[in-house]
Protein backbone atom coordinates (compact mmCIF):
# COMPACT_ATOMS: atom_id res chain seq x y z
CA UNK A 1 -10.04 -29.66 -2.76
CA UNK A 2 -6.64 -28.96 -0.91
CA UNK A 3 -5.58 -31.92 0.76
CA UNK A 4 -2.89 -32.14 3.99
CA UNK A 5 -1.40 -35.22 5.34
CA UNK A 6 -4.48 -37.34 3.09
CA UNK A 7 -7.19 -34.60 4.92
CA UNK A 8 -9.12 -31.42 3.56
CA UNK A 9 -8.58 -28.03 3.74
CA UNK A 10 -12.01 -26.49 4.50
CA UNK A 11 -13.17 -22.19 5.42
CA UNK A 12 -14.79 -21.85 8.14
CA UNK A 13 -16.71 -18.88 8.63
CA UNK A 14 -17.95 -16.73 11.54
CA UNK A 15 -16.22 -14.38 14.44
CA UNK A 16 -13.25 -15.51 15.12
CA UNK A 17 -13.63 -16.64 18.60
CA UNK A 18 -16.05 -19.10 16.85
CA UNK A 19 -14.26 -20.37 13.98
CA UNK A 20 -10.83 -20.69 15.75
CA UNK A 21 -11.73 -23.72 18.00
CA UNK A 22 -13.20 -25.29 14.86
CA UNK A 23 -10.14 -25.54 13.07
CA UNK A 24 -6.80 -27.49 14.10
CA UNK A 25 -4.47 -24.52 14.84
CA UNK A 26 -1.37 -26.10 12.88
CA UNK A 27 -3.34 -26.18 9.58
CA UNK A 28 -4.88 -22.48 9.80
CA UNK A 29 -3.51 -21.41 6.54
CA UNK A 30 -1.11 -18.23 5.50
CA UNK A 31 -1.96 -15.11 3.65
CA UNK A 32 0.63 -16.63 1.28
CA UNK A 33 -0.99 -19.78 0.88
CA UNK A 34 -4.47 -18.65 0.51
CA UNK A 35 -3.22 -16.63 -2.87
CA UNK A 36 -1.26 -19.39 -3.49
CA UNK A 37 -4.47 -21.91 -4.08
CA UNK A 38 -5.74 -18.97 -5.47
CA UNK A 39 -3.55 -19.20 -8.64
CA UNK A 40 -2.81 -23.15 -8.13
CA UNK A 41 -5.81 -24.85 -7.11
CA UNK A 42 -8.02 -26.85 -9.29
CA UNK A 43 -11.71 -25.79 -9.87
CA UNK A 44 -14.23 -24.67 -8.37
CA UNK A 45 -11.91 -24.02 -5.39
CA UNK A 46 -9.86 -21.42 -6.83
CA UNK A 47 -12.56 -19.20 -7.63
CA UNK A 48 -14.37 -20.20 -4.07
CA UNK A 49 -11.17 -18.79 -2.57
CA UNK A 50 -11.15 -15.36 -5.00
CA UNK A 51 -14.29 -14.68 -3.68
CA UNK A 52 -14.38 -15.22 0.56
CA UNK A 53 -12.60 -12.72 2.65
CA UNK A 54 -10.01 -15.02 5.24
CA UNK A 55 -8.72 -14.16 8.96
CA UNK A 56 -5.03 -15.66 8.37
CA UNK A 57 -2.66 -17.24 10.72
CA UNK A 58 0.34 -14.32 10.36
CA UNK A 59 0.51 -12.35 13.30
CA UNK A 60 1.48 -8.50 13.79
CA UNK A 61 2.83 -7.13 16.11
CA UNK A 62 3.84 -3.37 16.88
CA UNK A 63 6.47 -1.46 18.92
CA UNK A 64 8.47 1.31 19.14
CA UNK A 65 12.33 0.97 19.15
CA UNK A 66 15.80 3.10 18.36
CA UNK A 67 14.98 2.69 14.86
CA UNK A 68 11.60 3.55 14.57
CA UNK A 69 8.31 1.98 14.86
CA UNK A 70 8.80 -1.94 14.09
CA UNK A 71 6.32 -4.11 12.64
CA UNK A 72 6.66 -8.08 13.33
CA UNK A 73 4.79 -10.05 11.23
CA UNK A 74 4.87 -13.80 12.70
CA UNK A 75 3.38 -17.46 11.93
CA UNK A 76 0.92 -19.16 13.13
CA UNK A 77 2.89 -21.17 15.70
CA UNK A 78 3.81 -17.54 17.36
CA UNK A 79 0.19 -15.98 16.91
CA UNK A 80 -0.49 -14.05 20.66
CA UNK A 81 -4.22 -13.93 19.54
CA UNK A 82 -4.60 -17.74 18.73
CA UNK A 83 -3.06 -18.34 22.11
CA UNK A 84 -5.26 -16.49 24.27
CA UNK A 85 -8.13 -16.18 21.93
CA UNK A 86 -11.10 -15.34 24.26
CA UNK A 87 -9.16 -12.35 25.90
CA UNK A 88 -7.40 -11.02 23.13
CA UNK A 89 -10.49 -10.90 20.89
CA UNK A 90 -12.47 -9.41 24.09
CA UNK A 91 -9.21 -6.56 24.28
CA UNK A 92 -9.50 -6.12 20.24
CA UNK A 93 -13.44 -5.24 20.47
CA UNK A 94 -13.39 -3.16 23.20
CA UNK A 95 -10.05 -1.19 22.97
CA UNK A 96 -8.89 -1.84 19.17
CA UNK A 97 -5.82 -3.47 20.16
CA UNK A 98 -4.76 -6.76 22.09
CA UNK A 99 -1.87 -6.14 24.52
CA UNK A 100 0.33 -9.25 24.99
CA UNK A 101 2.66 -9.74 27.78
CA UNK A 102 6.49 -9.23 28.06
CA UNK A 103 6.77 -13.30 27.39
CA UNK A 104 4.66 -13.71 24.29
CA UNK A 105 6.84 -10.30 22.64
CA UNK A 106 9.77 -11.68 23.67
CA UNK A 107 8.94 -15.04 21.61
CA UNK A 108 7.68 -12.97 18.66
CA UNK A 109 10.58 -11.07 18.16
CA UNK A 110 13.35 -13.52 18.99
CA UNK A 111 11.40 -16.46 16.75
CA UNK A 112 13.69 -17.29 12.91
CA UNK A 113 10.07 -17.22 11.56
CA UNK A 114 9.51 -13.48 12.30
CA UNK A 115 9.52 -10.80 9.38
CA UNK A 116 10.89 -7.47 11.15
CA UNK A 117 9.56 -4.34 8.87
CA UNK A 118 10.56 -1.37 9.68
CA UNK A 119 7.91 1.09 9.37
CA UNK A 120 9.64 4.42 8.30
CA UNK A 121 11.38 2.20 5.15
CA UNK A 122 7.92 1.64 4.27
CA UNK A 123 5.69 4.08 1.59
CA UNK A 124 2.65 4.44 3.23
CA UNK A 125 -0.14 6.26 2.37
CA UNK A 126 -3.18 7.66 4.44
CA UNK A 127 -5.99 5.51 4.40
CA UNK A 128 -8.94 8.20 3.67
CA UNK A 129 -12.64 8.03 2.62
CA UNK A 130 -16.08 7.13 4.47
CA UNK A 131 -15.47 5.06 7.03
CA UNK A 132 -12.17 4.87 7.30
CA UNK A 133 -9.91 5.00 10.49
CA UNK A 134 -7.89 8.19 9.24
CA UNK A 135 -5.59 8.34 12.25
CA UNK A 136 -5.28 4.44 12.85
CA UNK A 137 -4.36 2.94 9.48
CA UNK A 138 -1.65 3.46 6.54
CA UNK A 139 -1.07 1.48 3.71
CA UNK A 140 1.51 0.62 1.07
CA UNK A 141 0.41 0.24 -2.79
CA UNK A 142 2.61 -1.83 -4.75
CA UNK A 143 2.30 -1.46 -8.52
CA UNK A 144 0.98 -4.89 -9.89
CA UNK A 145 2.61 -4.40 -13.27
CA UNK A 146 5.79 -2.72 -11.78
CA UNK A 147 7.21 -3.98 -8.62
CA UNK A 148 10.80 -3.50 -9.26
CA UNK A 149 11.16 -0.28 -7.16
CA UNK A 150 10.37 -1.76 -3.65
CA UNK A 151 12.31 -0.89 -0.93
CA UNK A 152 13.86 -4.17 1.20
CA UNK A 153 11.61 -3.29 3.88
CA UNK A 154 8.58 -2.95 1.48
CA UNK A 155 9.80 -6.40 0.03
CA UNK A 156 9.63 -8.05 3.27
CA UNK A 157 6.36 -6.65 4.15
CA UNK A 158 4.92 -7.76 0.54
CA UNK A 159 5.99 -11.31 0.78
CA UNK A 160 4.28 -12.14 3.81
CA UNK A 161 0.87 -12.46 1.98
CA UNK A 162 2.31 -12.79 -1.85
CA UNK A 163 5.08 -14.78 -1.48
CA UNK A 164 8.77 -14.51 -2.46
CA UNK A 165 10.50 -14.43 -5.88
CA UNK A 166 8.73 -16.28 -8.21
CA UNK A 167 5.66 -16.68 -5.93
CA UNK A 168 5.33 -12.82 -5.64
CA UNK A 169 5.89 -12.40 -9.36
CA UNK A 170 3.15 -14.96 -9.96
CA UNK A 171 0.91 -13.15 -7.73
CA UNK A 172 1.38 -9.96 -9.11
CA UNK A 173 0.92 -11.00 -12.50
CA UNK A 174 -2.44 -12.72 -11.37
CA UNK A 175 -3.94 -9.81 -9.33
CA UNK A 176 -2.91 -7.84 -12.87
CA UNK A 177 -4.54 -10.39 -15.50
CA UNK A 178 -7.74 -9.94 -13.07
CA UNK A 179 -8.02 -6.13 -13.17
CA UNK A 180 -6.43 -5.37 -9.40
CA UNK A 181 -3.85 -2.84 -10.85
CA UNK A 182 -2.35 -1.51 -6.78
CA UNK A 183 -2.03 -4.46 -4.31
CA UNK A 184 -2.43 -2.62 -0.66
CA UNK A 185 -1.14 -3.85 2.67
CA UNK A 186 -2.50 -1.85 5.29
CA UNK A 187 -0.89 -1.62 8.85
CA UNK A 188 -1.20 0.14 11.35
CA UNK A 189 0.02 4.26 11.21
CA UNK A 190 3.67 4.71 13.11
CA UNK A 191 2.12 7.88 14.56
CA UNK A 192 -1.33 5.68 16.18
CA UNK A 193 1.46 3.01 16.70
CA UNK A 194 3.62 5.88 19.58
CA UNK A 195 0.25 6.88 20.86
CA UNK A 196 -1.13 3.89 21.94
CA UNK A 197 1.93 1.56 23.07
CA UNK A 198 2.68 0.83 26.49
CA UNK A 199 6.20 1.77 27.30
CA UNK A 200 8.44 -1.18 27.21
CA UNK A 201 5.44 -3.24 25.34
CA UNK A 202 3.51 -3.49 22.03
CA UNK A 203 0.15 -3.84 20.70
CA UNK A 204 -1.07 -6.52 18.32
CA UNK A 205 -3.77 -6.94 15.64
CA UNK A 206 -5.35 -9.73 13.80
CA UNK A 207 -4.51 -9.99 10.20
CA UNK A 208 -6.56 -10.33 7.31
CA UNK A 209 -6.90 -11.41 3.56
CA UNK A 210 -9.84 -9.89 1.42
CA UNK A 211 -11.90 -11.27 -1.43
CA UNK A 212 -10.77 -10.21 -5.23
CA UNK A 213 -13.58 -7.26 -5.65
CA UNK A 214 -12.28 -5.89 -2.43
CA UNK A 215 -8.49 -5.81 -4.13
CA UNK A 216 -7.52 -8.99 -2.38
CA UNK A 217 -5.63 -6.97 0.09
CA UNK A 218 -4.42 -7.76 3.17
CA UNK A 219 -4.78 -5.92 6.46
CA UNK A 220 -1.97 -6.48 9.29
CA UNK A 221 -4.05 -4.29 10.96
CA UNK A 222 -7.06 -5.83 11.60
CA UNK A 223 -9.24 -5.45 15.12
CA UNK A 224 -13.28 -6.40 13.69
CA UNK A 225 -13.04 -9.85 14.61
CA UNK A 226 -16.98 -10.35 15.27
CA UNK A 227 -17.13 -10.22 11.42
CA UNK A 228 -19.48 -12.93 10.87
CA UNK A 229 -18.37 -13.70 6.79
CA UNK A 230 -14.92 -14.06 7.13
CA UNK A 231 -13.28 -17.64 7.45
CA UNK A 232 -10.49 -19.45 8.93
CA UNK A 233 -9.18 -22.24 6.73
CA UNK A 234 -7.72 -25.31 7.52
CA UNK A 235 -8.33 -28.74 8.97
CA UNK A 236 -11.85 -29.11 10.98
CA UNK A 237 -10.99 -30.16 14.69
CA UNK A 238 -12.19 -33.38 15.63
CA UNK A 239 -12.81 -32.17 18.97
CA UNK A 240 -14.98 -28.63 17.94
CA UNK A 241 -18.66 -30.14 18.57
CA UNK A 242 -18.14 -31.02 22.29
CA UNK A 243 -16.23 -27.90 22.36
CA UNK A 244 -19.19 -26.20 21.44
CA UNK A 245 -21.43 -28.67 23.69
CA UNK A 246 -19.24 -27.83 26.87
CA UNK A 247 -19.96 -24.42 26.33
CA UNK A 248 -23.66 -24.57 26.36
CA UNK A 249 -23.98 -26.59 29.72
């Protein structure tokens, strides 16, 4: 079991809104080091985390600039949706996409921690097939045996959930030893992106790490946050039962 600080890691599953005051917001864990335990931890654990499906504590974020439509990818400490969870999951149900306010963008963009991807460096492909959102979601499909042709943008974007240098070799060469020949990141489309931001603003969507028989993707552009079998993982807050108490008075 992953330890921090002499304390264990656990997944906590359920809608988000549920499973985020369970968990101690510093510890909610990475796309990058989910698939790191997934390579590196001891078992059973590794293969427990291979096969759950994890709402992850990067951030994305989406607006429209000179250059073209700019992802930010943040951490956990900058995540809009973990710090106004009840609205922006209400705003992500109801309208697809959580609009935060001139503040919370500002600290986004300005943070170190912030991976700025320029969309129109990126690949991307249409997302098609049953039940897919056709005009609402692109993806890029890295090569798990040959990822040598990435563009710097394309880099950036991949090492938010697979790491950097060694780490994203290591993850690539994992995904390939276990049959998952195309890693995909899917974002949102830059065309959906112009539609639907507010001049001056962004949007924002949850993002989300998938189980190996679903390609062990991950999806910056996540808005089904009811989903009732995905976790959180981290540290259990002390505090979640009278949390949970409070609410039923």
């Amino acid at each position: 079991m992953t330890r921090v600080a002499g304390r264990s890691l656990e997944s906590i599953v359920g809608p988000l809104a549920e499973s985020f005051p369970q968990v101690e917001r510093s510890t909610i864990q990475h796309g990058a080091q989910i698939n790191n335990d997934r390579i590196n931890a001891e078992e059973p654990l590794r293969t427990e985390l291979r096969n759950i499906s994890f709402y992850v504590a990067d951030f994305a974020l989406y607006r429209v600039e000179e250059d073209g439509v700019i992802l930010y990818l943040a951490t956990g400490e900058n995540n809009l949706i973990f710090d106004n969870i009840g609205e922006a999951t209400t705003q992500l149900l109801r309208t697809k996409n959580y609009v935060p306010d001139k503040d919370g963008i500002d600290k986004v963009v300005r943070s170190s921690t912030t991976v700025r991807v320029n969309l129109s460096n990126v690949r991307l492909k249409e997302l098609r097939g049953a039940g897919a959102f056709n005009d609402e979601i692109s993806y890029l499909e890295i090569d798990t045996n040959n990822c040598a042709n990435l563009t710097e943008d394309e880099k950036k974007l991949a090492g938010v959930p697979y790491g950097q240098g060694d780490n994203f070799q290591k993850n690539m060469n994992d995904l390939n030893r276990n049959g998952i020949k195309q890693a995909r990141i899917c974002v949102l489309n830059p065309d959906y992106v112009k539609k639907n931001v507010p001049q001056y603003g962004a949007i924002a969507r949850v993002c989300r790490l998938s189980f190996f028989e679903c390609d062990a993707g991950f999806d910056a552009g996540g808005r089904s946050v009811s989903n009732p079998i995905f976790h959180l993982r981290g540290i259990p807050n002390a505090t979640a039962t009278n949390y949970f108490t409070n609410q039923q008075k």
